[in-house]
PDB file of N, CA and C in Angstrom:
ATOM      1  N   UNK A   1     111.161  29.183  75.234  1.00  0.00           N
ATOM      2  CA  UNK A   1     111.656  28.721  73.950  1.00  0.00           C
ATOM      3  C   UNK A   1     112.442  29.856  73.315  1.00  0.00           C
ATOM      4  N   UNK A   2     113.876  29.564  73.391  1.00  0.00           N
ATOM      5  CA  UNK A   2     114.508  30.566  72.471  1.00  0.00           C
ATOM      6  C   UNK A   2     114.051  30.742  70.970  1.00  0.00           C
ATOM      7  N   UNK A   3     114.686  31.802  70.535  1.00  0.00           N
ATOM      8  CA  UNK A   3     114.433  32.195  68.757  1.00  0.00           C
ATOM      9  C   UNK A   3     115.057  30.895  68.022  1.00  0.00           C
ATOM     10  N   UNK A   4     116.395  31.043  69.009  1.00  0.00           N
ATOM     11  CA  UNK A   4     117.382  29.777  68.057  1.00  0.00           C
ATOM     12  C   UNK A   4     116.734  28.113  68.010  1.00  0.00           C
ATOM     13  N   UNK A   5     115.636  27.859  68.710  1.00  0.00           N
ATOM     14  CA  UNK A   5     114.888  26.706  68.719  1.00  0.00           C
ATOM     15  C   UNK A   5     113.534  26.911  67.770  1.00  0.00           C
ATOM     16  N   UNK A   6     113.256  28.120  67.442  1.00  0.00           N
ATOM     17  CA  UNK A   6     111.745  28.174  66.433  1.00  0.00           C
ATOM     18  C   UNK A   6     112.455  28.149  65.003  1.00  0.00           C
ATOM     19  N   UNK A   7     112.165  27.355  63.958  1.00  0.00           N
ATOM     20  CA  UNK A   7     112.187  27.336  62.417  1.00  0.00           C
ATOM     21  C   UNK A   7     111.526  28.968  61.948  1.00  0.00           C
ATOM     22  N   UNK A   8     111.335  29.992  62.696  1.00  0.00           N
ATOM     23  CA  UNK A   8     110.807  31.771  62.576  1.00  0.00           C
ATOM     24  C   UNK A   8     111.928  32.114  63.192  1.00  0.00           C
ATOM     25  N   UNK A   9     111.802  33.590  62.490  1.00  0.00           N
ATOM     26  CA  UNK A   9     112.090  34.788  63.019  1.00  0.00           C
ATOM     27  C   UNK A   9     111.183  35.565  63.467  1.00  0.00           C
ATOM     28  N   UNK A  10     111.405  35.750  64.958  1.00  0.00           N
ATOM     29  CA  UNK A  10     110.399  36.711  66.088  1.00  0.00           C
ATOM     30  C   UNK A  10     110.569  38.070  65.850  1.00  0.00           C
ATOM     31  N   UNK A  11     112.076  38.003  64.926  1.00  0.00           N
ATOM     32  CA  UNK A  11     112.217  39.918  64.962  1.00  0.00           C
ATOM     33  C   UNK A  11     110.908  40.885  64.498  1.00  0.00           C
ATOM     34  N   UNK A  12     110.036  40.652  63.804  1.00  0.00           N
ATOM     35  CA  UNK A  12     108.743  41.160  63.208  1.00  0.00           C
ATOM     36  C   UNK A  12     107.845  41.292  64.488  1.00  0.00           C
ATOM     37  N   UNK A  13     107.483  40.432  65.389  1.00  0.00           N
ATOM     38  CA  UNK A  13     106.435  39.874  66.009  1.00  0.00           C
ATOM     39  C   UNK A  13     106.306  41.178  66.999  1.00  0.00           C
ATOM     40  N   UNK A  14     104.920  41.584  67.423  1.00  0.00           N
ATOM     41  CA  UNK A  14     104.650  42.290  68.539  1.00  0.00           C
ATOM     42  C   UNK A  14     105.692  41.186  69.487  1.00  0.00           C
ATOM     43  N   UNK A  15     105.136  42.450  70.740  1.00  0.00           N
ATOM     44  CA  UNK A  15     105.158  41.444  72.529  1.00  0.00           C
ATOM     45  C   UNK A  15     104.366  40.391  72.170  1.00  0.00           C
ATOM     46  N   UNK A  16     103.395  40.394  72.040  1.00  0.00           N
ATOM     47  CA  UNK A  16     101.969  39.385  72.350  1.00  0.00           C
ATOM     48  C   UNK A  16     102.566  38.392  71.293  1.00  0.00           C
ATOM     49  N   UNK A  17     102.719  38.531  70.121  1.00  0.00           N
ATOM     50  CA  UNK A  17     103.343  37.443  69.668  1.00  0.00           C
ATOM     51  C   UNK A  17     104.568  36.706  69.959  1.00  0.00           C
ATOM     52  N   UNK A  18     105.431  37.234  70.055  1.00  0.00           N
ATOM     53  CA  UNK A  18     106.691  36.709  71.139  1.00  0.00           C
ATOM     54  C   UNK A  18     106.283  35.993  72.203  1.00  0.00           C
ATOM     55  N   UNK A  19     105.292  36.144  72.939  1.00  0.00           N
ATOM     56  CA  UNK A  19     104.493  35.647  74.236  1.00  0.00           C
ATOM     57  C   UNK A  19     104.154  34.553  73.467  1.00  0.00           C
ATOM     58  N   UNK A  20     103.177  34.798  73.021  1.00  0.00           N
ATOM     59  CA  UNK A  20     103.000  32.999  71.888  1.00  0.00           C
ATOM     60  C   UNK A  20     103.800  32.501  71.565  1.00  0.00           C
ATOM     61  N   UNK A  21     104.691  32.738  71.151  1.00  0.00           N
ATOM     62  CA  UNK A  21     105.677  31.692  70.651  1.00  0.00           C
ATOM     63  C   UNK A  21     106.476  30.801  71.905  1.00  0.00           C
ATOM     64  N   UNK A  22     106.784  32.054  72.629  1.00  0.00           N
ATOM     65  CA  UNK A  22     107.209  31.304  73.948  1.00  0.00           C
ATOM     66  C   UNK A  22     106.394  30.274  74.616  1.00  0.00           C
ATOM     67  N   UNK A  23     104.994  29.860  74.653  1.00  0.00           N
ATOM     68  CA  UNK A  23     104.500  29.631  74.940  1.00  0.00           C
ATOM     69  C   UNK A  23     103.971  28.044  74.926  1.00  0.00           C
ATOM     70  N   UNK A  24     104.477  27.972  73.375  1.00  0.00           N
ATOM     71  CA  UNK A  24     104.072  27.173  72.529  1.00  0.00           C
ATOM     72  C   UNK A  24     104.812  25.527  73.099  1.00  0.00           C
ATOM     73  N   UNK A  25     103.749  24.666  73.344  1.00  0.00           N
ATOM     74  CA  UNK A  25     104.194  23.788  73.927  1.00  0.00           C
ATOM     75  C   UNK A  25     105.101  22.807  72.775  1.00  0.00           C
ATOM     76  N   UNK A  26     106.155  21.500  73.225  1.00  0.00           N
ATOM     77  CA  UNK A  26     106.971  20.927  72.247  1.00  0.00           C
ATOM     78  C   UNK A  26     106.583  20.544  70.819  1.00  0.00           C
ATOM     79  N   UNK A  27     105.300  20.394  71.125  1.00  0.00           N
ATOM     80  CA  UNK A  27     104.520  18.897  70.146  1.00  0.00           C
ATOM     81  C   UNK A  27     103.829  20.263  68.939  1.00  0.00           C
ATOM     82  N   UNK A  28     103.789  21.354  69.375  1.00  0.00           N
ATOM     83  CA  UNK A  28     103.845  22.368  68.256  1.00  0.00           C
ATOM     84  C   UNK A  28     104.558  22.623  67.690  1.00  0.00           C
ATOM     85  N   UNK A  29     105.735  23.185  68.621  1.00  0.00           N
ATOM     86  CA  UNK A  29     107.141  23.380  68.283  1.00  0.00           C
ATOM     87  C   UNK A  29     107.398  22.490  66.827  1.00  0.00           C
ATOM     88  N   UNK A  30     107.299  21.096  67.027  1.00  0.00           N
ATOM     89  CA  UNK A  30     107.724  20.181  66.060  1.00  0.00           C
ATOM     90  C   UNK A  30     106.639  20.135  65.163  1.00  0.00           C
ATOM     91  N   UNK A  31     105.673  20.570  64.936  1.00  0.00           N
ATOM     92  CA  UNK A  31     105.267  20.736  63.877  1.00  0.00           C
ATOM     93  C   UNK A  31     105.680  22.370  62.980  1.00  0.00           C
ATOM     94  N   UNK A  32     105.317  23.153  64.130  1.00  0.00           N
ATOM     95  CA  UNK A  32     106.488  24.338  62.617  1.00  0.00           C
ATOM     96  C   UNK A  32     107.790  23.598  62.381  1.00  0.00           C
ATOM     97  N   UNK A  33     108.210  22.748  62.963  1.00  0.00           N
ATOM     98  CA  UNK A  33     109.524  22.388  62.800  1.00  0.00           C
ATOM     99  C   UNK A  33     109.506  21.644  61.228  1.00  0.00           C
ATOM    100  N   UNK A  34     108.252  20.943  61.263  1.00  0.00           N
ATOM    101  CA  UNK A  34     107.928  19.757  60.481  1.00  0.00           C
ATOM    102  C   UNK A  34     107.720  20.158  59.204  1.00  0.00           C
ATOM    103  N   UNK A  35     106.570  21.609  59.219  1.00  0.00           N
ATOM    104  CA  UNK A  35     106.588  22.818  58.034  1.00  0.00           C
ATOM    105  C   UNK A  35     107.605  23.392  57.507  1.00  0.00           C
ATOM    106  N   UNK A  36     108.313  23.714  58.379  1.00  0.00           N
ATOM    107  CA  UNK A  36     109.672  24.551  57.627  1.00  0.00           C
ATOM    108  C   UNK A  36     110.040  23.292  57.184  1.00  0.00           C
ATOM    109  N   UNK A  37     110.648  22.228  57.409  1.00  0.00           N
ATOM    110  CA  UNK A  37     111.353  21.320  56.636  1.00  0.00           C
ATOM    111  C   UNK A  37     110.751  21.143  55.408  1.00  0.00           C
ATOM    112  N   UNK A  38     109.648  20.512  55.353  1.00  0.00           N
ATOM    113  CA  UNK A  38     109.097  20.287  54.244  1.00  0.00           C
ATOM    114  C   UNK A  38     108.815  21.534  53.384  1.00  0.00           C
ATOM    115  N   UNK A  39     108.700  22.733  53.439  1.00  0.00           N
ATOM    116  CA  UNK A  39     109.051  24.253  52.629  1.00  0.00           C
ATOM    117  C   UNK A  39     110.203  24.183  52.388  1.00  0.00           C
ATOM    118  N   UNK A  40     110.896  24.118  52.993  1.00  0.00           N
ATOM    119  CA  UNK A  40     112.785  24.265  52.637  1.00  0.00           C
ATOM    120  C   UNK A  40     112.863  23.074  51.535  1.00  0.00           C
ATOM    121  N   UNK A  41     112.402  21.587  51.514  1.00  0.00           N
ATOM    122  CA  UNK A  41     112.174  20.763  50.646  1.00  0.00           C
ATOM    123  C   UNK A  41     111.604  21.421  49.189  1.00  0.00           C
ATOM    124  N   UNK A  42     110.525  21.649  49.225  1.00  0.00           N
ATOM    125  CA  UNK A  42     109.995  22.291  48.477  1.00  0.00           C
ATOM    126  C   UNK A  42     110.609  23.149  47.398  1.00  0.00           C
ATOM    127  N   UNK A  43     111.267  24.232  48.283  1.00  0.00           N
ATOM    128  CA  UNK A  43     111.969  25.197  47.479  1.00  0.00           C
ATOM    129  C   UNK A  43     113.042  25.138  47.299  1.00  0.00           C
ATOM    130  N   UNK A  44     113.958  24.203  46.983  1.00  0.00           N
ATOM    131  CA  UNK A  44     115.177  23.888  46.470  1.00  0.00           C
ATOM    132  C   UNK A  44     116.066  24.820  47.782  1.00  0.00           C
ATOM    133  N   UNK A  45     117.226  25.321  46.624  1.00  0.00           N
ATOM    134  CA  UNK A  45     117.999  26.417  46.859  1.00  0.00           C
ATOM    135  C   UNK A  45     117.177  28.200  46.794  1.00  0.00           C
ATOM    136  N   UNK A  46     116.302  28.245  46.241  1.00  0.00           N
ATOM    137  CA  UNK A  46     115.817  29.570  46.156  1.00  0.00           C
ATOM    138  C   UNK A  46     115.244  30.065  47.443  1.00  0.00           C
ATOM    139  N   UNK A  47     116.068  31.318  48.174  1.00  0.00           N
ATOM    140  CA  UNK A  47     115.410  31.632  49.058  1.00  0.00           C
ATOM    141  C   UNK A  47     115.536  33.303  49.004  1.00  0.00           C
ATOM    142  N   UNK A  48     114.865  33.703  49.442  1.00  0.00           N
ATOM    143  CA  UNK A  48     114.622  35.424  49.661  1.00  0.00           C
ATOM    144  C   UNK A  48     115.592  35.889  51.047  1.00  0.00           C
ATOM    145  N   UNK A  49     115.872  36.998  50.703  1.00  0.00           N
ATOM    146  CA  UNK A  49     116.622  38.294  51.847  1.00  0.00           C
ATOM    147  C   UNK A  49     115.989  39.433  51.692  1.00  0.00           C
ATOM    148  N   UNK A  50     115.898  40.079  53.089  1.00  0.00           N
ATOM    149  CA  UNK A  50     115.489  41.007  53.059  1.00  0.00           C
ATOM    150  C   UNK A  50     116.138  41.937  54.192  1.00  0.00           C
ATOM    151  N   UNK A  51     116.904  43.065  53.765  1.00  0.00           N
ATOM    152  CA  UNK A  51     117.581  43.413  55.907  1.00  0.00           C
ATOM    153  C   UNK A  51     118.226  42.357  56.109  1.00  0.00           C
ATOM    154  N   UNK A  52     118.554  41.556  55.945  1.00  0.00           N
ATOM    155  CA  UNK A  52     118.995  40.640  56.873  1.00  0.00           C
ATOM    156  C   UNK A  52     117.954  39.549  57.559  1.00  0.00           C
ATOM    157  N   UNK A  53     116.845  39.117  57.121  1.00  0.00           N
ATOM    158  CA  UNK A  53     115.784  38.472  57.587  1.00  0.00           C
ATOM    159  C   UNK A  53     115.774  37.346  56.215  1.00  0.00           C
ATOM    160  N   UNK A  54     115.459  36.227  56.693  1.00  0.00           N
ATOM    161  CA  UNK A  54     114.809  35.414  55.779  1.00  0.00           C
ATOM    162  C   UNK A  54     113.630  35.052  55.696  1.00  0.00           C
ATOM    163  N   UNK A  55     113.146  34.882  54.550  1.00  0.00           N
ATOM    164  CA  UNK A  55     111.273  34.415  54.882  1.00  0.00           C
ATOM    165  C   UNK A  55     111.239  33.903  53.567  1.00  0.00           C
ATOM    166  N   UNK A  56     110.102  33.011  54.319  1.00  0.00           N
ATOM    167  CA  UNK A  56     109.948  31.238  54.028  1.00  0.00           C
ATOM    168  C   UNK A  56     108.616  31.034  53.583  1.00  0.00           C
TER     169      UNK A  56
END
C-alpha cells in the first residue's frame, strides 16, 4: 500500500509502523479512509501545517 493510497502521512512513523500500514488489509484501508472523510467533514476549511505535513 503506497503513502498516496493511506488518508496519513507515514513521514513520522518508525519502520515497524510503516510495516503496519503496509500491511493493512483493504477493508481497513477504507475505514481510515471512512475517518478521514468524516474529520475533513467535520472541520470545515480549518486545517493545520506544520514543515510541510498536515495533521488531522
Amino acid at each position: 500500500m503506497s503513502d498516496q493510497e493511506l488518508p496519513l502521512d507515514s513521514i513520522f512513523l518508525t519502520a515497524e509502523g510503516r510495516a503496519v500500514l503496509e500491511s493493512l488489509s483493504e477493508e481497513e484501508i477504507a475505514v481510515l479512509k471512512a475517518v478521514q472523510r468524516r474529520i475533513d467533514e467535520a472541520a470545515g476549511d480549518v486545517e493545520a501545517h506544520l514543515m510541510g505535513a498536515s495533521f488531522w
